[in-house]
C-alpha atoms as a PDB file:
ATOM      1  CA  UNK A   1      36.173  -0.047  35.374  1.00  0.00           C
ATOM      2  CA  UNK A   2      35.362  -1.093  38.597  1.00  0.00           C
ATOM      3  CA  UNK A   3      32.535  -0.464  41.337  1.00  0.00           C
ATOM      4  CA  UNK A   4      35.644   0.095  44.018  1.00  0.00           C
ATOM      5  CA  UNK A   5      37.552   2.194  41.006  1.00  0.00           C
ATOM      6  CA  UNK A   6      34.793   4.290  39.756  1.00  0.00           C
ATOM      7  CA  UNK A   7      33.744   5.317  43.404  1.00  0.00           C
ATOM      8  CA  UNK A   8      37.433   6.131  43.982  1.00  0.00           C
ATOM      9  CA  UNK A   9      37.766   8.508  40.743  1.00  0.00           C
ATOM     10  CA  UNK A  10      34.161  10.111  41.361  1.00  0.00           C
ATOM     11  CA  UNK A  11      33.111  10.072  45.194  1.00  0.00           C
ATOM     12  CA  UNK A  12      30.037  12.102  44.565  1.00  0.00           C
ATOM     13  CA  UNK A  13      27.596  13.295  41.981  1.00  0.00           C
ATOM     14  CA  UNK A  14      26.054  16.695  41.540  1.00  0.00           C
ATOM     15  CA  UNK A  15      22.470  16.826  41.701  1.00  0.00           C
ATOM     16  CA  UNK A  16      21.210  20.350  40.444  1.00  0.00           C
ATOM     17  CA  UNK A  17      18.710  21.080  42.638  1.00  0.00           C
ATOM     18  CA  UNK A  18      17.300  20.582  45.786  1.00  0.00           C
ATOM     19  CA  UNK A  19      13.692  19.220  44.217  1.00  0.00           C
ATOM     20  CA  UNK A  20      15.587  16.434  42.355  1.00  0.00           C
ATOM     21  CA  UNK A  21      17.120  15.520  46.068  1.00  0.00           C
ATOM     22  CA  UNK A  22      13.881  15.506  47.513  1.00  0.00           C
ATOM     23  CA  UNK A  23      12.682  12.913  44.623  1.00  0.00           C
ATOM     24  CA  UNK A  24      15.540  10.692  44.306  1.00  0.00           C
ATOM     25  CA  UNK A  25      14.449  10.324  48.890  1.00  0.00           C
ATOM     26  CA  UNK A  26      11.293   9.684  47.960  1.00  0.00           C
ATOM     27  CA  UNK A  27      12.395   6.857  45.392  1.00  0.00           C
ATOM     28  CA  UNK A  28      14.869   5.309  47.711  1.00  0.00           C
ATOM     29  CA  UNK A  29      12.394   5.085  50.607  1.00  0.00           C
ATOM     30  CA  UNK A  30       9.908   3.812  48.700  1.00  0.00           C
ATOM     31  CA  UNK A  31      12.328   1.080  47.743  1.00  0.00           C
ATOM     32  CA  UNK A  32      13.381   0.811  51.178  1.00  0.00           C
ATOM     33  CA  UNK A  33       9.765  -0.122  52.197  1.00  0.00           C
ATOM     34  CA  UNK A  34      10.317  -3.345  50.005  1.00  0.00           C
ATOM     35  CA  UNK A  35      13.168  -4.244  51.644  1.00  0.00           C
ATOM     36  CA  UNK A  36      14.679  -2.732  54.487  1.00  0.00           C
ATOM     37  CA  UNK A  37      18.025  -3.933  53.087  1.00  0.00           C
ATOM     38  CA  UNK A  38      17.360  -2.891  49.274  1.00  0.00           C
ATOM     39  CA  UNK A  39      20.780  -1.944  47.290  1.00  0.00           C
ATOM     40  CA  UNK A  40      20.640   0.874  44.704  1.00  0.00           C
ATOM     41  CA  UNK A  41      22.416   0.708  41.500  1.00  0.00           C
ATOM     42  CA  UNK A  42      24.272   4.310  40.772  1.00  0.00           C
ATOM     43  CA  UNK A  43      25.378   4.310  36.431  1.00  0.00           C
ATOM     44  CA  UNK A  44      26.260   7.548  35.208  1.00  0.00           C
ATOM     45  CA  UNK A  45      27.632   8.401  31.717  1.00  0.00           C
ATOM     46  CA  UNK A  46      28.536  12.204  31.160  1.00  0.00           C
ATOM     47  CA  UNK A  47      25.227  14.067  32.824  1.00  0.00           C
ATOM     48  CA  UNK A  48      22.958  11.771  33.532  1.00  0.00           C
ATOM     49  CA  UNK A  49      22.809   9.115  36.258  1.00  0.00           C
ATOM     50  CA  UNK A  50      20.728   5.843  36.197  1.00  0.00           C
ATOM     51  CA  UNK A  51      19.565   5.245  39.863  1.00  0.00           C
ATOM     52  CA  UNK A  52      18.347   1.439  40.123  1.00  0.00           C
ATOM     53  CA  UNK A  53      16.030  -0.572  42.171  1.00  0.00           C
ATOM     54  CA  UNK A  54      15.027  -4.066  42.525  1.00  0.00           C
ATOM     55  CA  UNK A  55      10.906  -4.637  43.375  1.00  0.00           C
ATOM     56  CA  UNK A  56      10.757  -8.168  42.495  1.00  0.00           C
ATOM     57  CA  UNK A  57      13.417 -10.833  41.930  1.00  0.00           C
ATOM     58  CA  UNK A  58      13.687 -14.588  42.544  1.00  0.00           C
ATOM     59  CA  UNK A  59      14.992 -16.208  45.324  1.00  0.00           C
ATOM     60  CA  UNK A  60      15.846 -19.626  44.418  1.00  0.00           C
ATOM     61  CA  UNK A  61      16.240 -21.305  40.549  1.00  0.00           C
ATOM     62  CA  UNK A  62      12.780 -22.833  40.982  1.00  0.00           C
ATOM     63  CA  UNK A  63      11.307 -19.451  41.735  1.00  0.00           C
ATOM     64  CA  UNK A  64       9.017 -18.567  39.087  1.00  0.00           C
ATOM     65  CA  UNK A  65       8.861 -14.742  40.552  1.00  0.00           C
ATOM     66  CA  UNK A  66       9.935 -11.942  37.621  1.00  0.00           C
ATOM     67  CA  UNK A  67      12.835  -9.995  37.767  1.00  0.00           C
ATOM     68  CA  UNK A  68      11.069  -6.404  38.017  1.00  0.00           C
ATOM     69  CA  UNK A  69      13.623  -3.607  38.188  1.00  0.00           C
ATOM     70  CA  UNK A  70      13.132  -0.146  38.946  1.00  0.00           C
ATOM     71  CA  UNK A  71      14.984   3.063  37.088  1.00  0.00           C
ATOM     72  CA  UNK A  72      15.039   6.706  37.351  1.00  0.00           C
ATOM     73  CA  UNK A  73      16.628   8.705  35.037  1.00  0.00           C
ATOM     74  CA  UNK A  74      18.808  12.233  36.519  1.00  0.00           C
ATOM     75  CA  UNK A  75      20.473  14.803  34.619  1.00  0.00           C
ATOM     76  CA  UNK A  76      23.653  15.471  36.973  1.00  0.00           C
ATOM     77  CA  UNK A  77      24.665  19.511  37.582  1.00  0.00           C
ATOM     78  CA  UNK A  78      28.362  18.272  35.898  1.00  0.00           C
ATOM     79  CA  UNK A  79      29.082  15.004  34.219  1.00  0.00           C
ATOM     80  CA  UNK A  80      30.107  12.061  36.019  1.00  0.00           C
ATOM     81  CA  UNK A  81      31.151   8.065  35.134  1.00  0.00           C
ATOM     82  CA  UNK A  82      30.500   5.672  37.255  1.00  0.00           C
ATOM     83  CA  UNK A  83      28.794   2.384  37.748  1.00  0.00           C
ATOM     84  CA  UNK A  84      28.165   1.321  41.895  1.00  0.00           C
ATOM     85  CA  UNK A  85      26.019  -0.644  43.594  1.00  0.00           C
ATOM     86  CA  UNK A  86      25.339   1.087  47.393  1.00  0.00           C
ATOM     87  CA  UNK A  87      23.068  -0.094  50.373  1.00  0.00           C
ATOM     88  CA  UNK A  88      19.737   2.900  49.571  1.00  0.00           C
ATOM     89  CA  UNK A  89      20.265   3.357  53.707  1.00  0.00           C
ATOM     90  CA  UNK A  90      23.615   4.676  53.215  1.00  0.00           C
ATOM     91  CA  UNK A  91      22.622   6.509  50.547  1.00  0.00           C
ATOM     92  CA  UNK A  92      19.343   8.243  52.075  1.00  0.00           C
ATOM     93  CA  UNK A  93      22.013   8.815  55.053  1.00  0.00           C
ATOM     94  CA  UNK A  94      24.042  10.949  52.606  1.00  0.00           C
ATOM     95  CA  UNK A  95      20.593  12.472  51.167  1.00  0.00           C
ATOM     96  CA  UNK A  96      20.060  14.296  54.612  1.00  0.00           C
ATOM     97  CA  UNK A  97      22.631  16.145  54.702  1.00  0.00           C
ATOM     98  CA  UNK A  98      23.041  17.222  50.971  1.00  0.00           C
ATOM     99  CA  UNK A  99      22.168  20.787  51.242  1.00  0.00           C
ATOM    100  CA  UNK A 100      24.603  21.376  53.358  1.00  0.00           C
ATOM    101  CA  UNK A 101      27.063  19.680  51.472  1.00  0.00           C
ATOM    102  CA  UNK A 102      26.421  22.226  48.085  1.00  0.00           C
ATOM    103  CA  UNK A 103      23.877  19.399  46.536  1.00  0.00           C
ATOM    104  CA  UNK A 104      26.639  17.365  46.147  1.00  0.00           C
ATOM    105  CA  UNK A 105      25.984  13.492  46.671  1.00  0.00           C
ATOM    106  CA  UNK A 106      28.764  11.476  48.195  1.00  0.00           C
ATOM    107  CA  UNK A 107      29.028   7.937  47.500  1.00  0.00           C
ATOM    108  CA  UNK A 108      28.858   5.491  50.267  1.00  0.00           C
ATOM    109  CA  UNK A 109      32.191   4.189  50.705  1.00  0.00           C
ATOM    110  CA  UNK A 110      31.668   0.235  50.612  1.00  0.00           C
ATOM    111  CA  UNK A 111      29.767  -1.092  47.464  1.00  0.00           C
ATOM    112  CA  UNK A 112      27.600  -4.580  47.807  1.00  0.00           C
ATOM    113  CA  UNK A 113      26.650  -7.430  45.673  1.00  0.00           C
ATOM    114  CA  UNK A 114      22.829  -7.565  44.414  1.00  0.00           C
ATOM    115  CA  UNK A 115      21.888 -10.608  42.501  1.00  0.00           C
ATOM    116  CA  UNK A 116      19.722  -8.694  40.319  1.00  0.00           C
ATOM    117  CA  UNK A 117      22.656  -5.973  39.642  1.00  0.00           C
ATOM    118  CA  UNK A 118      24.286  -8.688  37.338  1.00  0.00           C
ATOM    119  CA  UNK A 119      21.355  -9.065  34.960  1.00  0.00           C
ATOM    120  CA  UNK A 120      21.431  -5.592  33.014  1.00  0.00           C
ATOM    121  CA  UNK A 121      19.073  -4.644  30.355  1.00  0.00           C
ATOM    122  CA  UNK A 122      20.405  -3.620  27.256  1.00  0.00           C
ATOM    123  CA  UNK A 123      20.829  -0.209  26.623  1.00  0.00           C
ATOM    124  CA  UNK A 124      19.948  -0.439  22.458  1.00  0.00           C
ATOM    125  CA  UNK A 125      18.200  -2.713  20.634  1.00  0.00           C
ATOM    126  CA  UNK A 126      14.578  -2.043  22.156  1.00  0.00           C
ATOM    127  CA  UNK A 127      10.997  -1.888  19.946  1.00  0.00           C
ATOM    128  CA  UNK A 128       7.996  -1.013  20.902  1.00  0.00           C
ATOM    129  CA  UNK A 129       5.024  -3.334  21.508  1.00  0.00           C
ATOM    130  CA  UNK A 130       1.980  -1.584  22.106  1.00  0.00           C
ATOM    131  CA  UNK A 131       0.650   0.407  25.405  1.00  0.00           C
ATOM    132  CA  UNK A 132      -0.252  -0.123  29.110  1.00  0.00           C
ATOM    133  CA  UNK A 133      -2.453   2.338  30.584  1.00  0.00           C
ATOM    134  CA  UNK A 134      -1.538   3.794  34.270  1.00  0.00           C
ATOM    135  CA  UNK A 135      -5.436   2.776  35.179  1.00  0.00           C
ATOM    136  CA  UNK A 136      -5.217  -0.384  34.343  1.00  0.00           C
ATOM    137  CA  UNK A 137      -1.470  -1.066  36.167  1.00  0.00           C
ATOM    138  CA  UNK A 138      -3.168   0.708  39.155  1.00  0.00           C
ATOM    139  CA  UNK A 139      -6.155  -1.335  39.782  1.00  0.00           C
ATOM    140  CA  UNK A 140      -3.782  -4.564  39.177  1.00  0.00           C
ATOM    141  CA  UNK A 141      -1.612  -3.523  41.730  1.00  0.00           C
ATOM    142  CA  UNK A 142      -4.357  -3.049  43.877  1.00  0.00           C
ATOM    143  CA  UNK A 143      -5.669  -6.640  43.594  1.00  0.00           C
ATOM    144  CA  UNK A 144      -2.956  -7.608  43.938  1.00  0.00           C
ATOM    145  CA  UNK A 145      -1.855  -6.376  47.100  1.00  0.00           C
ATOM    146  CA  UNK A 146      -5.366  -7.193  48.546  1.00  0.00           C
ATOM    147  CA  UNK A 147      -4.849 -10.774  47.173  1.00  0.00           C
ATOM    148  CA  UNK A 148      -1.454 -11.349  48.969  1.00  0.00           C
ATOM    149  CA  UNK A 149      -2.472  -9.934  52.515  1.00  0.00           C
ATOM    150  CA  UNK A 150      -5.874 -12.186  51.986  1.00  0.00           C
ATOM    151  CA  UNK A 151      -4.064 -15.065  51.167  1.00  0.00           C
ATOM    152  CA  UNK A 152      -1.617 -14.475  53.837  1.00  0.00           C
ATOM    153  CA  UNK A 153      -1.947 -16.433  57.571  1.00  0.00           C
ATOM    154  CA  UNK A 154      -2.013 -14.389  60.735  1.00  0.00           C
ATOM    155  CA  UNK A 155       1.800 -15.689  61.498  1.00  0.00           C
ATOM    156  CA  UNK A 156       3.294 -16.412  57.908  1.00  0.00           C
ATOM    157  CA  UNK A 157       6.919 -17.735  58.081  1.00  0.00           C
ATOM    158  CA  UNK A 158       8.957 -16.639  55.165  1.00  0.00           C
ATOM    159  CA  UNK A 159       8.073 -19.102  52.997  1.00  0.00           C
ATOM    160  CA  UNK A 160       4.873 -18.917  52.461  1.00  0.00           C
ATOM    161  CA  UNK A 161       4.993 -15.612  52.302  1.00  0.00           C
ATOM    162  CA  UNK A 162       7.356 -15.897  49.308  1.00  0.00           C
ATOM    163  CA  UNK A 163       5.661 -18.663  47.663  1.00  0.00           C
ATOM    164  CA  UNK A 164       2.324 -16.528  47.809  1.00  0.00           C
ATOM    165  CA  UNK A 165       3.753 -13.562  46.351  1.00  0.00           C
ATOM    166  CA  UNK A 166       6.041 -15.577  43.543  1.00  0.00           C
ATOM    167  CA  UNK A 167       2.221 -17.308  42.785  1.00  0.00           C
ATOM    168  CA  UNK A 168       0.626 -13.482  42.251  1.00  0.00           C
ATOM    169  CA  UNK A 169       2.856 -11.418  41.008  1.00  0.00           C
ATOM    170  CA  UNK A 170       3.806 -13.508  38.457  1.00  0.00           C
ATOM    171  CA  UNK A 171       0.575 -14.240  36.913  1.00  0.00           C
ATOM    172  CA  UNK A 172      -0.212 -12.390  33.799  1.00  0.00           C
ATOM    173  CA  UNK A 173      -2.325  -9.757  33.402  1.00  0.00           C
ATOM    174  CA  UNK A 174      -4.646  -8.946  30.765  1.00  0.00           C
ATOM    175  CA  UNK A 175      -3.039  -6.126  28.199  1.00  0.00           C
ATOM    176  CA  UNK A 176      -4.765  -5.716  25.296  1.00  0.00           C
ATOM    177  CA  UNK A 177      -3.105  -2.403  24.054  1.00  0.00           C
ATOM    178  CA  UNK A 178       0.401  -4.403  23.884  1.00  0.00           C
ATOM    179  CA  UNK A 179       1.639  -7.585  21.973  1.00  0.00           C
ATOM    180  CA  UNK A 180       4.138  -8.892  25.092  1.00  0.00           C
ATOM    181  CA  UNK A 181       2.625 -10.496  27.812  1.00  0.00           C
ATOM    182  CA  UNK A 182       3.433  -8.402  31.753  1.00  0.00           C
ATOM    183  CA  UNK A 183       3.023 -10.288  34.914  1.00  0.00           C
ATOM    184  CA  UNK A 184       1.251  -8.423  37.926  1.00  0.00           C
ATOM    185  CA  UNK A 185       4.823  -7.562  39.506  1.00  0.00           C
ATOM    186  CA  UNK A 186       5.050  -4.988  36.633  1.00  0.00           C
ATOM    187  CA  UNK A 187       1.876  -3.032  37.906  1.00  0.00           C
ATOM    188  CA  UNK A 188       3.032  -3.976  40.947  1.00  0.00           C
ATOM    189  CA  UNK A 189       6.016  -2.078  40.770  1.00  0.00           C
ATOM    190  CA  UNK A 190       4.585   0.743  38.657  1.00  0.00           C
ATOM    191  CA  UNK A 191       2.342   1.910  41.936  1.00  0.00           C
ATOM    192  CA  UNK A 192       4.927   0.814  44.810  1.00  0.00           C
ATOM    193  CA  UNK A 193       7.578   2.957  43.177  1.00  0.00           C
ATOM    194  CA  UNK A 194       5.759   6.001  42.452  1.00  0.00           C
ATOM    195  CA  UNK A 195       5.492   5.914  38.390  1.00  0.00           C
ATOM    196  CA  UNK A 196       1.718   6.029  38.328  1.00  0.00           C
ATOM    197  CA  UNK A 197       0.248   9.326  37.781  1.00  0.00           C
ATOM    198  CA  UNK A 198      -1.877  10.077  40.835  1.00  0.00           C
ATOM    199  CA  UNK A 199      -4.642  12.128  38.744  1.00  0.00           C
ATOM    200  CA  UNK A 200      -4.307  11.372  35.338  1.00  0.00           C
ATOM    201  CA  UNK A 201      -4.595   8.389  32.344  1.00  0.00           C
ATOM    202  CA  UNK A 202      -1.493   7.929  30.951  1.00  0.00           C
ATOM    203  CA  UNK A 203      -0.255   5.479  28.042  1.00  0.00           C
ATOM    204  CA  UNK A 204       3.053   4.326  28.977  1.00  0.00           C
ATOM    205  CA  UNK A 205       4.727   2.870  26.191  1.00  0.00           C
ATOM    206  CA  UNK A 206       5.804  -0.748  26.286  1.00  0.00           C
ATOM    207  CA  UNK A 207       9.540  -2.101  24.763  1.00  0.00           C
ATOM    208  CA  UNK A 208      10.591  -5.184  23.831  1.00  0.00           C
ATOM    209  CA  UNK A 209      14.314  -6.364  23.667  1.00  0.00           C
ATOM    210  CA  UNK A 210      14.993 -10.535  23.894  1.00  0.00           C
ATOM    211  CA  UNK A 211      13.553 -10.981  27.523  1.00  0.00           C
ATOM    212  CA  UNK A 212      13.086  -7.860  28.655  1.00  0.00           C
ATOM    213  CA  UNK A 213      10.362  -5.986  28.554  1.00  0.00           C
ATOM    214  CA  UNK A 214      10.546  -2.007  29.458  1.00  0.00           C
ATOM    215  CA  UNK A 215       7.249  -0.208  30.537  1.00  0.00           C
ATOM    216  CA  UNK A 216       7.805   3.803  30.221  1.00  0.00           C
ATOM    217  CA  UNK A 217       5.869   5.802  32.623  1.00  0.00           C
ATOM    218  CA  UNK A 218       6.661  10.034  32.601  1.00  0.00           C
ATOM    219  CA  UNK A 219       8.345   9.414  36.515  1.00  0.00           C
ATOM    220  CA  UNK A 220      10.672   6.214  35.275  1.00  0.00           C
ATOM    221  CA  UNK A 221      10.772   3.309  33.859  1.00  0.00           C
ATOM    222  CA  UNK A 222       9.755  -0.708  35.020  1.00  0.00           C
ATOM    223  CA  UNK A 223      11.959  -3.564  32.940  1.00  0.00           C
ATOM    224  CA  UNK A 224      10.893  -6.968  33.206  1.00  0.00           C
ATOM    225  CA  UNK A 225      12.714 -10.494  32.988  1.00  0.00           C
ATOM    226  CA  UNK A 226      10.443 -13.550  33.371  1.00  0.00           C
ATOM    227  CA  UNK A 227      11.533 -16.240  35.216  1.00  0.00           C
ATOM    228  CA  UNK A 228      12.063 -19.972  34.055  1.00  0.00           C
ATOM    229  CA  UNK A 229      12.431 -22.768  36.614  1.00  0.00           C
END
């Protein structure tokens, strides 16, 4: 089925309640502030809807930069099949108005085409490798984030600024509670999307499957393709 066909058959989802539409605005702006023009992957098989973001992706073969996606998991009010990829604008646009609209979500009318939409993890297959701890993704984001704006000249043209953050957040980080090595982009991601508990320690589970690598935190999930120029 396709984007054009499943947004035909199923022009909105349900959400059940208005604190899960107040999250999934919180998600998409956050992704927003990434990239102004960041796409959102809708997938939804019987009640619950995968809602996908890219935080990291390569821009050219010889990019060395990770693929680091973002996904929240929703459990629709009524079941739903779908798979679309939206602009997050028109989406957020859509968000606004929900209540009034009986929490149901329309889908934005015109899909797009994301690069990083075409390289889906597997859904099966995955085993677990070990631990990262919220504390530890937290204060590598951090350094990470002061690295880049140190690094970065008063006027950067775009790219520098891409080469500087391809050189950072893909550098490995030190993990000693898993077997798979992460890049900084997966912290990275981890804080910018809102996964980290603010308050507490938590273990997030790491999973393996070919090259991906999935890191589960209690608010969503980070999956991980290295790059290879």
């Amino acid at each position: 089925m396709s984007s054009q066909e499943s947004a035909h058959t199923r022009p909105y989802v349900h959400l059940p309640d208005e604190s899960t539409a107040r999250d999934l605005t919180t998600y998409l702006v956050r992704a927003k502030s990434l990239d102004p023009k960041a796409a959102v992957r809708l997938q939804a098989r019987g009640d619950i809807l995968g809602v996908t973001v890219c935080a990291l992706e390569p821009e050219h073969l010889l990019d060395t930069t990770p693929t680091v996606l973002g996904l929240r998991a929703i459990k629709l009010a009524e079941p739903a099949d779908l798979d679309i990829t939206v602009e997050a604008a028109a989406l957020l646009d859509r968000l606004a108005r929900i209540e009034q609209e009986g929490l149901q979500l329309a889908l934005p009318p015109v899909a797009v085409t994301a690069g990083w939409a075409g390289r889906t993890p597997p859904i099966t297959g995955w085993e677990k490798s070990g631990f990262y701890l919220s504390d530890d993704a937290r204060q590598t984001a951090k350094a990470g984030i002061e690295t880049v704006d140190g690094a970065l000249p008063a006027h950067p043209g775009h790219a520098v600024v891409s080469t500087v953050r391809s050189r950072i957040w893909s550098s490995p980080v030190q993990t000693p509670n898993t077997q798979v090595p992460l890049p900084a982009g997966a912290a990275f991601a981890l804080e910018v999307l809102g996964f980290l508990h603010p308050r507490a320690t938590e273990p997030m589970p790491v999973w393996v499957n070919g090259d991906w690598v999935r890191i589960s935190a209690r608010a969503g999930h980070v999956l991980v393709r290295s790059s290879k120029p």
